[in-house]
PDB file of N, CA and C in Angstrom:
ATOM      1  N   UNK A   1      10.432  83.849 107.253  1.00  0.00           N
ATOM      2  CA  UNK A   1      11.773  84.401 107.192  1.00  0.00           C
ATOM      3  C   UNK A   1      12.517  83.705 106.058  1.00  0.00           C
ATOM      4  N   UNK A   2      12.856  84.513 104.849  1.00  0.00           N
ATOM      5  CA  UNK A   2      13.765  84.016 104.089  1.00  0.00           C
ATOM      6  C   UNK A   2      15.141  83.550 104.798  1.00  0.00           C
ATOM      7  N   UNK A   3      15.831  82.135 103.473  1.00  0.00           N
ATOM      8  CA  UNK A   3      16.987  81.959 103.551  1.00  0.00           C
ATOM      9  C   UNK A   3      18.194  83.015 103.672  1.00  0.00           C
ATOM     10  N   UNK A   4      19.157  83.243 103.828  1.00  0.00           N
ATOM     11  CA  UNK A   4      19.997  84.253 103.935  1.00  0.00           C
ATOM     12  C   UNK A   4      21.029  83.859 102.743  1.00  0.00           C
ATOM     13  N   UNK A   5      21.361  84.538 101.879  1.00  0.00           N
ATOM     14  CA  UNK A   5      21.975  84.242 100.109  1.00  0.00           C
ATOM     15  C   UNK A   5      22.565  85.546 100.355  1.00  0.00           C
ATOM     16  N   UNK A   6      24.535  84.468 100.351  1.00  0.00           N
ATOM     17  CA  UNK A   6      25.371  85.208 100.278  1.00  0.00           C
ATOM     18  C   UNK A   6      26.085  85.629  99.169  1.00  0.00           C
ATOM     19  N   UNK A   7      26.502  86.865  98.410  1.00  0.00           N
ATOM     20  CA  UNK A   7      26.748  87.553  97.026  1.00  0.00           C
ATOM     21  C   UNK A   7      28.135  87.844  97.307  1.00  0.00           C
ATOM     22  N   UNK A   8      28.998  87.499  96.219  1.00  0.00           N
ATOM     23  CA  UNK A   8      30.491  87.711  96.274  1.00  0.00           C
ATOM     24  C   UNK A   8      30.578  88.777  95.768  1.00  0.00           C
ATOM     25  N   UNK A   9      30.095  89.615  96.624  1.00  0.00           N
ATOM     26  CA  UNK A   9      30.176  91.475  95.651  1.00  0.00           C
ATOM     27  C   UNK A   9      31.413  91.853  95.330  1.00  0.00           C
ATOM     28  N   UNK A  10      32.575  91.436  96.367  1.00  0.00           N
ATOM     29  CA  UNK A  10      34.181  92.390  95.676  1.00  0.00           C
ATOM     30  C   UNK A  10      34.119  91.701  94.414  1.00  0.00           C
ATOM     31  N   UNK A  11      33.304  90.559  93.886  1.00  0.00           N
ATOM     32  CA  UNK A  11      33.881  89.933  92.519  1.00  0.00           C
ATOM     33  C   UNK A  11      33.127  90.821  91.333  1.00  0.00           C
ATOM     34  N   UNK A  12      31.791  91.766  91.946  1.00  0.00           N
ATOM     35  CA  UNK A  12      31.061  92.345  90.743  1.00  0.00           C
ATOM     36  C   UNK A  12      31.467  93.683  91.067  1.00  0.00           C
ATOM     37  N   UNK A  13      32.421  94.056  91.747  1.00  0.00           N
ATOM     38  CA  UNK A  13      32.825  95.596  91.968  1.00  0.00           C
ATOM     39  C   UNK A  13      32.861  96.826  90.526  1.00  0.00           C
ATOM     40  N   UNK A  14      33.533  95.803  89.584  1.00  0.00           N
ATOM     41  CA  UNK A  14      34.184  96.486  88.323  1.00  0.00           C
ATOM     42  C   UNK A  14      32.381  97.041  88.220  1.00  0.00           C
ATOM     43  N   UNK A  15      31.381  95.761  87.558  1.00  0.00           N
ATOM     44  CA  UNK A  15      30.568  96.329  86.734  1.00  0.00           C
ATOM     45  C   UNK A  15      29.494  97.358  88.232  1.00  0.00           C
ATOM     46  N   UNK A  16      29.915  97.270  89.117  1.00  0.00           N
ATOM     47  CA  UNK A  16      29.383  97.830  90.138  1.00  0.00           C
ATOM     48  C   UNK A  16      29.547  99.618  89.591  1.00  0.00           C
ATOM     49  N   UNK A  17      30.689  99.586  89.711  1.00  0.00           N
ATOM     50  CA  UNK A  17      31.631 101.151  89.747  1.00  0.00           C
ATOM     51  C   UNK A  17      30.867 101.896  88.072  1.00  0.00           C
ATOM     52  N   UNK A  18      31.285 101.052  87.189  1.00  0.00           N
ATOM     53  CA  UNK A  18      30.985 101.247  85.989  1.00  0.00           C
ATOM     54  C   UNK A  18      29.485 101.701  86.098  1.00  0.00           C
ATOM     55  N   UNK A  19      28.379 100.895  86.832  1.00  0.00           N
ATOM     56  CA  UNK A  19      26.963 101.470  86.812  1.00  0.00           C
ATOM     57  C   UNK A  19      26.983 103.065  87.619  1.00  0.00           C
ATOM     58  N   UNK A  20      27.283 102.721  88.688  1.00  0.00           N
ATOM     59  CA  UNK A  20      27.640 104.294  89.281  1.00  0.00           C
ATOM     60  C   UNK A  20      28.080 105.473  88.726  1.00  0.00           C
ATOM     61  N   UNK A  21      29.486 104.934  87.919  1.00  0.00           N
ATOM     62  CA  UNK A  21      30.032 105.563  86.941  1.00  0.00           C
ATOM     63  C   UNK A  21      28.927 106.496  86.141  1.00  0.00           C
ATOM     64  N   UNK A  22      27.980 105.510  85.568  1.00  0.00           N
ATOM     65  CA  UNK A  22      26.772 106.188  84.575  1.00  0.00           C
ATOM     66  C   UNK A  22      25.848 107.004  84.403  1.00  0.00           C
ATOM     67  N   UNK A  23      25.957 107.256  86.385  1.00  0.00           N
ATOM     68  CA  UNK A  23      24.756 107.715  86.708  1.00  0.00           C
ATOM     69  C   UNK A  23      23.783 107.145  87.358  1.00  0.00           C
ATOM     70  N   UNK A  24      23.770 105.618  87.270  1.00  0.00           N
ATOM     71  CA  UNK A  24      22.840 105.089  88.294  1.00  0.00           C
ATOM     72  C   UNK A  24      22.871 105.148  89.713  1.00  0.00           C
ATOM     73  N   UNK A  25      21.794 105.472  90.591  1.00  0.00           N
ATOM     74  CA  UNK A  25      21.908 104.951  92.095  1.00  0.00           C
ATOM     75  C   UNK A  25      22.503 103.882  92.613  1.00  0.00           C
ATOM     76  N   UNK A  26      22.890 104.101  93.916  1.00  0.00           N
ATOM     77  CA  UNK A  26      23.056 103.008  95.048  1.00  0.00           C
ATOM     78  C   UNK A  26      21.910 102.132  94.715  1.00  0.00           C
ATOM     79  N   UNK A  27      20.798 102.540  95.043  1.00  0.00           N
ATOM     80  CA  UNK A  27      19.448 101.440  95.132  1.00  0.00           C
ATOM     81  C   UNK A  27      18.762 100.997  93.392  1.00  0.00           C
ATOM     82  N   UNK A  28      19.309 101.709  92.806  1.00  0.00           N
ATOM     83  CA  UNK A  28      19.307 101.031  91.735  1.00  0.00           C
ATOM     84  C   UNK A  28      20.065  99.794  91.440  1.00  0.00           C
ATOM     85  N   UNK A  29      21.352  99.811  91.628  1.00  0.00           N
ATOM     86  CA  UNK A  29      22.459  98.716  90.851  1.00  0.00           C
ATOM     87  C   UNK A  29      22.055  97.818  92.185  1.00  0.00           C
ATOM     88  N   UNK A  30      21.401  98.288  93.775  1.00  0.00           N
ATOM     89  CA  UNK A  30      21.213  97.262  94.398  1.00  0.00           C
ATOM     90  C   UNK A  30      20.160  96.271  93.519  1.00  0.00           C
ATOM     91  N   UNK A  31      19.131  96.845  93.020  1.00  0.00           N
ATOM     92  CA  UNK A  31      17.903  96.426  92.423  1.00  0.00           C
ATOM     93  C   UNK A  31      18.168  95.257  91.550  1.00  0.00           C
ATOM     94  N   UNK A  32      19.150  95.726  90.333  1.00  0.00           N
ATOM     95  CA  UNK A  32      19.544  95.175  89.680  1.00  0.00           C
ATOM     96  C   UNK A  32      20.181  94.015  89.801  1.00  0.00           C
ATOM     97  N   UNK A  33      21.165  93.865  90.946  1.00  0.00           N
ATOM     98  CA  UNK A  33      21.792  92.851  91.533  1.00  0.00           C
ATOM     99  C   UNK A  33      21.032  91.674  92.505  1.00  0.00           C
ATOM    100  N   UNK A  34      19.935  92.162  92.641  1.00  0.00           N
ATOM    101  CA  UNK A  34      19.412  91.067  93.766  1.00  0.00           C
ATOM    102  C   UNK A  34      19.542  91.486  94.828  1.00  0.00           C
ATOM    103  N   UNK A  35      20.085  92.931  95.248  1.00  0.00           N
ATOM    104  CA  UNK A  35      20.885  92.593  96.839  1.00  0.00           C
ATOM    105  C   UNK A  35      19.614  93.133  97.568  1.00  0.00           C
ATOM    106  N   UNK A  36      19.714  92.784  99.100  1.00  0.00           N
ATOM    107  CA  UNK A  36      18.516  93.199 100.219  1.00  0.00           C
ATOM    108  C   UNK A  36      18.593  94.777 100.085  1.00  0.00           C
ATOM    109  N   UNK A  37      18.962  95.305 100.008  1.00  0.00           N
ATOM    110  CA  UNK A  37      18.830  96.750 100.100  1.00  0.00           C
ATOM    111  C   UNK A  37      20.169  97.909  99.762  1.00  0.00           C
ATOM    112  N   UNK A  38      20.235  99.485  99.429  1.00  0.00           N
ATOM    113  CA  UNK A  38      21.465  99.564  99.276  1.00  0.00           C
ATOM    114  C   UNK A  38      22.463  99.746  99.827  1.00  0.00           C
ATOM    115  N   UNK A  39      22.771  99.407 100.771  1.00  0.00           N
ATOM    116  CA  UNK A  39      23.871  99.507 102.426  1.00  0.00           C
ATOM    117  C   UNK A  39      24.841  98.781 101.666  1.00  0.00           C
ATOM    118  N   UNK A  40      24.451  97.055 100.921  1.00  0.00           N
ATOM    119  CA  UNK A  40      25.412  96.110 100.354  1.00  0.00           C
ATOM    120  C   UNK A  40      26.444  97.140  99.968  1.00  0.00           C
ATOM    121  N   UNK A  41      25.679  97.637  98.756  1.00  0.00           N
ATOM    122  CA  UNK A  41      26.727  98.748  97.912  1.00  0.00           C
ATOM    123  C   UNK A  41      27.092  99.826  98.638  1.00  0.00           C
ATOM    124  N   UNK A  42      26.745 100.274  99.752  1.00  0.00           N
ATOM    125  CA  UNK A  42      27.412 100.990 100.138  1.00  0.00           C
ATOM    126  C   UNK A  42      28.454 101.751 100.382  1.00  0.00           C
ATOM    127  N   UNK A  43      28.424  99.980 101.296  1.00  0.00           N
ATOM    128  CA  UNK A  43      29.811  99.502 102.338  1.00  0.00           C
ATOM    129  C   UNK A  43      30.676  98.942 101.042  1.00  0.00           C
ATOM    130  N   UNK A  44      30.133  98.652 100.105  1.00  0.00           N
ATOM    131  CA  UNK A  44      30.909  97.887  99.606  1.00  0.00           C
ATOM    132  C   UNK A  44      32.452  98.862  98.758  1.00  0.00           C
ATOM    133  N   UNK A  45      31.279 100.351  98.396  1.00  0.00           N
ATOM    134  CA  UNK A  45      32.019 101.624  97.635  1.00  0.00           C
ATOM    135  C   UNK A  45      32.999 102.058  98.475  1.00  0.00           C
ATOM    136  N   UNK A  46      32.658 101.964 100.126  1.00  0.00           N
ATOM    137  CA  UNK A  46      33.480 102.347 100.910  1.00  0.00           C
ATOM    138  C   UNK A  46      34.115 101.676 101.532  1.00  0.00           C
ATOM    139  N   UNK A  47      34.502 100.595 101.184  1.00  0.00           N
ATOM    140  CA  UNK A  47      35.634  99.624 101.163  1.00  0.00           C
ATOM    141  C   UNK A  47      36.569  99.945 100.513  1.00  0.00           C
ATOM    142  N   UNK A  48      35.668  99.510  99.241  1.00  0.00           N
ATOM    143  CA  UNK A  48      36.856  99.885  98.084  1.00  0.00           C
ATOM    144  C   UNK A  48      37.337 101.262  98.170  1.00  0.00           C
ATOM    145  N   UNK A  49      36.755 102.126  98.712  1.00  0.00           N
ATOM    146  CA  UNK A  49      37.647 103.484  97.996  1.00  0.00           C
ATOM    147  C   UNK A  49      38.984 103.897  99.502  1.00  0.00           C
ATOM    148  N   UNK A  50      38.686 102.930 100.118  1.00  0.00           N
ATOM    149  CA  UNK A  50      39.423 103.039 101.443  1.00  0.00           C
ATOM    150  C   UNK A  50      40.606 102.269 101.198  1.00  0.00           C
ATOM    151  N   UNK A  51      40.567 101.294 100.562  1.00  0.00           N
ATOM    152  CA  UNK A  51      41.569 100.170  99.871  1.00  0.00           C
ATOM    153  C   UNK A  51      42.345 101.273  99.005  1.00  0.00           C
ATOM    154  N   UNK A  52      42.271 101.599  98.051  1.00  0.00           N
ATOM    155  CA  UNK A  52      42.401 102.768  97.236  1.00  0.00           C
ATOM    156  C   UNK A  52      43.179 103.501  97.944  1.00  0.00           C
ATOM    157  N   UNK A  53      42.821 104.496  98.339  1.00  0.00           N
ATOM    158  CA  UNK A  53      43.490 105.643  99.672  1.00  0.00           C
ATOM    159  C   UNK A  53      44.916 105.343 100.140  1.00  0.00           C
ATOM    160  N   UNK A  54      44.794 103.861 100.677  1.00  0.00           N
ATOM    161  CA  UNK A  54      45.605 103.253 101.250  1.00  0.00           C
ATOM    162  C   UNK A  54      46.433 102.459 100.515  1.00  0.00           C
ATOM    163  N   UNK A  55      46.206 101.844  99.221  1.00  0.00           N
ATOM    164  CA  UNK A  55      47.479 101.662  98.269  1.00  0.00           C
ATOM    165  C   UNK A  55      47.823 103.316  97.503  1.00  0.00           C
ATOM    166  N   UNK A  56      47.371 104.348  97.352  1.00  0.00           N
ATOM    167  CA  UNK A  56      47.853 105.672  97.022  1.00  0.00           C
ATOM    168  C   UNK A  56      49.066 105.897  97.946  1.00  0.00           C
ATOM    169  N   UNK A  57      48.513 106.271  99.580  1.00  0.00           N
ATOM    170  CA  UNK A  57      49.286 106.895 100.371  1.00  0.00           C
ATOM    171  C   UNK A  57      50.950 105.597 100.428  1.00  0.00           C
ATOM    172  N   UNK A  58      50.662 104.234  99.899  1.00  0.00           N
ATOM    173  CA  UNK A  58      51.734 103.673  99.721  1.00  0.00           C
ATOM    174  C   UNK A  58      51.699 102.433 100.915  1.00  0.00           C
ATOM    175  N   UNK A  59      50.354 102.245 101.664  1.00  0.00           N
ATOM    176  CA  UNK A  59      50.385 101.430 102.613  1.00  0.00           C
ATOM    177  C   UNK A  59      50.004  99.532 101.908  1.00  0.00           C
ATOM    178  N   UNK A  60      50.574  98.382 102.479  1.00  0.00           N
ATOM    179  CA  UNK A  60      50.332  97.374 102.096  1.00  0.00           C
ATOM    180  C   UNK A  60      48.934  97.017 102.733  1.00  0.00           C
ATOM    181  N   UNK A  61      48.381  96.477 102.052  1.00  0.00           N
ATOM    182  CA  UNK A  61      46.542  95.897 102.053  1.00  0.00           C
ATOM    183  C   UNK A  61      47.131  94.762 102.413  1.00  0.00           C
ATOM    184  N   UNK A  62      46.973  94.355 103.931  1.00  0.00           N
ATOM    185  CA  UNK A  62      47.383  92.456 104.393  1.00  0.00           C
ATOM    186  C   UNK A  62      45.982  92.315 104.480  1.00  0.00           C
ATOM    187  N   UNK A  63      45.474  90.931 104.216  1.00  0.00           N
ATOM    188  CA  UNK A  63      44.308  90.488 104.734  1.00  0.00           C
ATOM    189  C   UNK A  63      43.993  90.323 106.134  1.00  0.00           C
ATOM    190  N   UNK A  64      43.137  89.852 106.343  1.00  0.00           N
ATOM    191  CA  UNK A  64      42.635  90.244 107.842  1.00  0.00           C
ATOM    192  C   UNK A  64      42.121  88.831 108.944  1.00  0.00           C
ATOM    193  N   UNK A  65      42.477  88.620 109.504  1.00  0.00           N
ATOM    194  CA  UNK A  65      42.112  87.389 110.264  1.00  0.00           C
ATOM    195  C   UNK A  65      43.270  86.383 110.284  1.00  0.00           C
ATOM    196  N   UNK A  66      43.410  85.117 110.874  1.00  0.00           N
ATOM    197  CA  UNK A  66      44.230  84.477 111.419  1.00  0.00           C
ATOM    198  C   UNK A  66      45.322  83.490 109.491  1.00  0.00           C
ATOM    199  N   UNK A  67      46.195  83.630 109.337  1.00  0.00           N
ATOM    200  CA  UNK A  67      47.050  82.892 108.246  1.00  0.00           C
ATOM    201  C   UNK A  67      46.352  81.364 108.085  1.00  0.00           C
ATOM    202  N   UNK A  68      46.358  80.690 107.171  1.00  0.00           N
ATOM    203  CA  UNK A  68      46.060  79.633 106.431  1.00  0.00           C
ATOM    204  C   UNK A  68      47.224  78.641 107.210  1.00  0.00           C
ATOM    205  N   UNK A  69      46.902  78.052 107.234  1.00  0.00           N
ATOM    206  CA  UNK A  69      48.143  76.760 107.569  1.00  0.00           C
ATOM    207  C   UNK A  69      48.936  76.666 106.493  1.00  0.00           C
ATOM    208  N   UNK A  70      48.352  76.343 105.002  1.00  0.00           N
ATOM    209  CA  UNK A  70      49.393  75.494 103.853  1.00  0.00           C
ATOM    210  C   UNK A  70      49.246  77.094 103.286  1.00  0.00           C
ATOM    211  N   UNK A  71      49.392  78.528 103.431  1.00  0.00           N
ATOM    212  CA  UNK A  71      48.803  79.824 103.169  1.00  0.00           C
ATOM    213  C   UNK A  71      50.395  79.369 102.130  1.00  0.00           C
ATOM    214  N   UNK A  72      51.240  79.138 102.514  1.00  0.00           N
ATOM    215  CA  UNK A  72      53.376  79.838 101.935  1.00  0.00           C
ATOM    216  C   UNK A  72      53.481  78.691 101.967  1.00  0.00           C
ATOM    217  N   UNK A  73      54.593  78.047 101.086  1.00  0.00           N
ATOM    218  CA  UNK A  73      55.275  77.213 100.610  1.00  0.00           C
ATOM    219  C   UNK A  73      56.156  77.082 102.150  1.00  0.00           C
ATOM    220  N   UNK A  74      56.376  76.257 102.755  1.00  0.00           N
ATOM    221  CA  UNK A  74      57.439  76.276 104.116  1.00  0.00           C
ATOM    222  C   UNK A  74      58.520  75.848 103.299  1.00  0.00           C
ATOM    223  N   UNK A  75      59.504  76.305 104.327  1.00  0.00           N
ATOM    224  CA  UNK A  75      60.985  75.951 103.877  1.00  0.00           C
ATOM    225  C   UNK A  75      61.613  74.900 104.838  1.00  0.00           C
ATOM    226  N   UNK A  76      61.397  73.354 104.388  1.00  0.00           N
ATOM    227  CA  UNK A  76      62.041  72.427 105.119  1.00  0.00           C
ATOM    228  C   UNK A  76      62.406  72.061 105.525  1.00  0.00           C
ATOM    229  N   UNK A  77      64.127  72.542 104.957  1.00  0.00           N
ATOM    230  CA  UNK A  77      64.778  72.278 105.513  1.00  0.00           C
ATOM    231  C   UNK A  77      65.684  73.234 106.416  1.00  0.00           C
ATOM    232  N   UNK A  78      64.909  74.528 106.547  1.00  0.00           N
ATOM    233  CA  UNK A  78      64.854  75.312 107.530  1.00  0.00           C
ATOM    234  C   UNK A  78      64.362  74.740 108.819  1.00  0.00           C
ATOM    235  N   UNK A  79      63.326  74.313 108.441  1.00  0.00           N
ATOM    236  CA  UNK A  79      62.631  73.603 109.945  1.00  0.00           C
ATOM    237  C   UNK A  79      63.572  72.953 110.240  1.00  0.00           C
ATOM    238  N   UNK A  80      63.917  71.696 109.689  1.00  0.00           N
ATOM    239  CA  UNK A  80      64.803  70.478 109.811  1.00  0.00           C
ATOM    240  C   UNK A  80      65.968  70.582 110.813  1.00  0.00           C
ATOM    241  N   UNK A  81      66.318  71.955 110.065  1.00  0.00           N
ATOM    242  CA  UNK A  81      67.522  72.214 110.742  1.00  0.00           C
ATOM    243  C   UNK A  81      67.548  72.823 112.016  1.00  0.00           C
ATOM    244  N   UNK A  82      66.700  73.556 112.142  1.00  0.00           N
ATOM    245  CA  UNK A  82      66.027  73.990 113.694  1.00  0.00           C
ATOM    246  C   UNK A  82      65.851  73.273 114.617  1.00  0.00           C
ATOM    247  N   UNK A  83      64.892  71.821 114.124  1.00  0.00           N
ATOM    248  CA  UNK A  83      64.674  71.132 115.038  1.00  0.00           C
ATOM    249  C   UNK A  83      65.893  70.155 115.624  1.00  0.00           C
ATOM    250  N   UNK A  84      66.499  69.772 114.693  1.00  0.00           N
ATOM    251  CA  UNK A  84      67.985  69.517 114.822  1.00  0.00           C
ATOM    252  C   UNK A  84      68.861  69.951 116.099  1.00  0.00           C
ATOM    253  N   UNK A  85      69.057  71.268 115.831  1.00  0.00           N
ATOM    254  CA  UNK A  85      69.497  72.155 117.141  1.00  0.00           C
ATOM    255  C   UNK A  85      68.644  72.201 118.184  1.00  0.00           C
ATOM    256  N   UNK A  86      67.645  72.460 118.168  1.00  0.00           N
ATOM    257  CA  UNK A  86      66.691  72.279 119.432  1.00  0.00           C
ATOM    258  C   UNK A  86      67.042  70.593 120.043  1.00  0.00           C
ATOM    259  N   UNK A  87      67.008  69.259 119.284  1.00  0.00           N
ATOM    260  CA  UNK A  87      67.183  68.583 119.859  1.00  0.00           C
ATOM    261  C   UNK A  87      68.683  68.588 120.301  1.00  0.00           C
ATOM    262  N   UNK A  88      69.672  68.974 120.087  1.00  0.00           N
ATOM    263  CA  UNK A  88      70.591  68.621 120.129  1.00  0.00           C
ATOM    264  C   UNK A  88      70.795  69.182 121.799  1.00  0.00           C
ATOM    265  N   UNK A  89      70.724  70.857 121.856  1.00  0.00           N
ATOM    266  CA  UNK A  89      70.590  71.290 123.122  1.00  0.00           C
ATOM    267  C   UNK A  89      70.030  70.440 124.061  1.00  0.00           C
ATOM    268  N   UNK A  90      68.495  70.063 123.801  1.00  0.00           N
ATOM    269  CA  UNK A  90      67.905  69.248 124.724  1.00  0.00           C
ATOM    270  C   UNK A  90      68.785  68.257 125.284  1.00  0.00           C
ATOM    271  N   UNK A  91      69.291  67.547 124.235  1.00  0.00           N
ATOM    272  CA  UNK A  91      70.313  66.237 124.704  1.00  0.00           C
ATOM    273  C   UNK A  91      71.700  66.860 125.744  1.00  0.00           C
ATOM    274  N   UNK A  92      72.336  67.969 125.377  1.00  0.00           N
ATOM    275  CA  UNK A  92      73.242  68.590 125.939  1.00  0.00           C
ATOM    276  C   UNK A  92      72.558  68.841 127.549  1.00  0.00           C
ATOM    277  N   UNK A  93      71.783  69.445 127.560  1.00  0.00           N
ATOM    278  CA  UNK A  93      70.956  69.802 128.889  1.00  0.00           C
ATOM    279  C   UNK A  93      70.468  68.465 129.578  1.00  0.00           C
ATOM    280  N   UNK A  94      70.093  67.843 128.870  1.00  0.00           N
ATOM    281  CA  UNK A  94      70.043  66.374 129.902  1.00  0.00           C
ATOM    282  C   UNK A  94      71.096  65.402 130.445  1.00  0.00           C
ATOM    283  N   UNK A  95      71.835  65.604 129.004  1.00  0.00           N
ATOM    284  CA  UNK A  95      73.664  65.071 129.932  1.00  0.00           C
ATOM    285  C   UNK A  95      74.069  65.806 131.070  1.00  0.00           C
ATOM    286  N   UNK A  96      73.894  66.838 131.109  1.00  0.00           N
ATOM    287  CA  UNK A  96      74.299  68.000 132.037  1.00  0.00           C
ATOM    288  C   UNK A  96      73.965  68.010 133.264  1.00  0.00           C
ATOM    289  N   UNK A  97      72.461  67.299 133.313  1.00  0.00           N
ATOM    290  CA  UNK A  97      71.504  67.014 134.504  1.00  0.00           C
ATOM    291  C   UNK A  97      72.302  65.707 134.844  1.00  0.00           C
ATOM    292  N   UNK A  98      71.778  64.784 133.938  1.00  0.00           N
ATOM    293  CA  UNK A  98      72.532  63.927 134.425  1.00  0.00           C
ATOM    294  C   UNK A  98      74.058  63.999 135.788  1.00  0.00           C
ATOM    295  N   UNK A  99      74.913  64.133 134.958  1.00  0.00           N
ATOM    296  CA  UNK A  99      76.256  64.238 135.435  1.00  0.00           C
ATOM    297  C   UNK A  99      76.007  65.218 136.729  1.00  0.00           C
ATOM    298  N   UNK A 100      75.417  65.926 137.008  1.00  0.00           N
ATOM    299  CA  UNK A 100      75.272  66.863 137.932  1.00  0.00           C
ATOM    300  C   UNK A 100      74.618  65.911 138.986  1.00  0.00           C
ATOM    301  N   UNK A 101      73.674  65.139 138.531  1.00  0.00           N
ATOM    302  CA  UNK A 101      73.259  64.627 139.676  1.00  0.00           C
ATOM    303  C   UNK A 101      74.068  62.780 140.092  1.00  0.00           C
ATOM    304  N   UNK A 102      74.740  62.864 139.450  1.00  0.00           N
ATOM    305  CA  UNK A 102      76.115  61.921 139.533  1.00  0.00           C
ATOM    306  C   UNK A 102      74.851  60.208 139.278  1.00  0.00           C
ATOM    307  N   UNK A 103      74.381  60.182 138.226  1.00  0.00           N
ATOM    308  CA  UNK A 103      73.690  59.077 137.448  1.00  0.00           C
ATOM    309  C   UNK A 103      75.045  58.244 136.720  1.00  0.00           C
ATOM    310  N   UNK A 104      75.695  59.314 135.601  1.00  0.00           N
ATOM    311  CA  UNK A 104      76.097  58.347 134.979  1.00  0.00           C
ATOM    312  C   UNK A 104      77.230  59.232 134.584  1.00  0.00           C
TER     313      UNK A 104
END
């Protein structure tokens, strides 16, 4: 059983399209590329032309799966100030307990 060798195909799409473009097969430009068979290119044509479709009809392309942690610049002192108020309530709500339960 071969290793499994992964190909960054959206990065060879252009000269992908361009071979198609020419006249060559699916299982040709697979040939050419190294890939296991031509499904790669397939899926890959019908990705892209679905991407396509969908920036035409005017829809935004978000990526897919869970956000990056450091993905956006955060805004600091947005947080800052949030947490600020959050503590502050907290403190309000515990005086509150307090005095209610005649501590202090």
């Amino acid at each position: 059983m071969s290793k499994r060798n992964y190909t960054h195909v959206e990065e060879l799409f252009p000269e992908i399209e361009a071979m198609l473009a020419s006249g060559k097969t699916q299982r040709e430009v697979a040939e050419h590329f190294g890939f296991r068979d031509k499904y790669v290119v397939k899926s890959l044509v019908k990705r892209e032309r679905a991407k396509q479709r969908k920036r035409e009809a005017g829809i935004t392309i978000r990526p897919r799966g869970r956000k990056r942690k450091d993905a956006e610049p955060r805004d600091i002192i947005a947080e800052q100030a949030y947490e600020i108020r959050r503590l502050r309530m907290e403190n309000e709500l515990l005086r509150d307990f307090l005095r209610s339960t005649g501590r202090k």
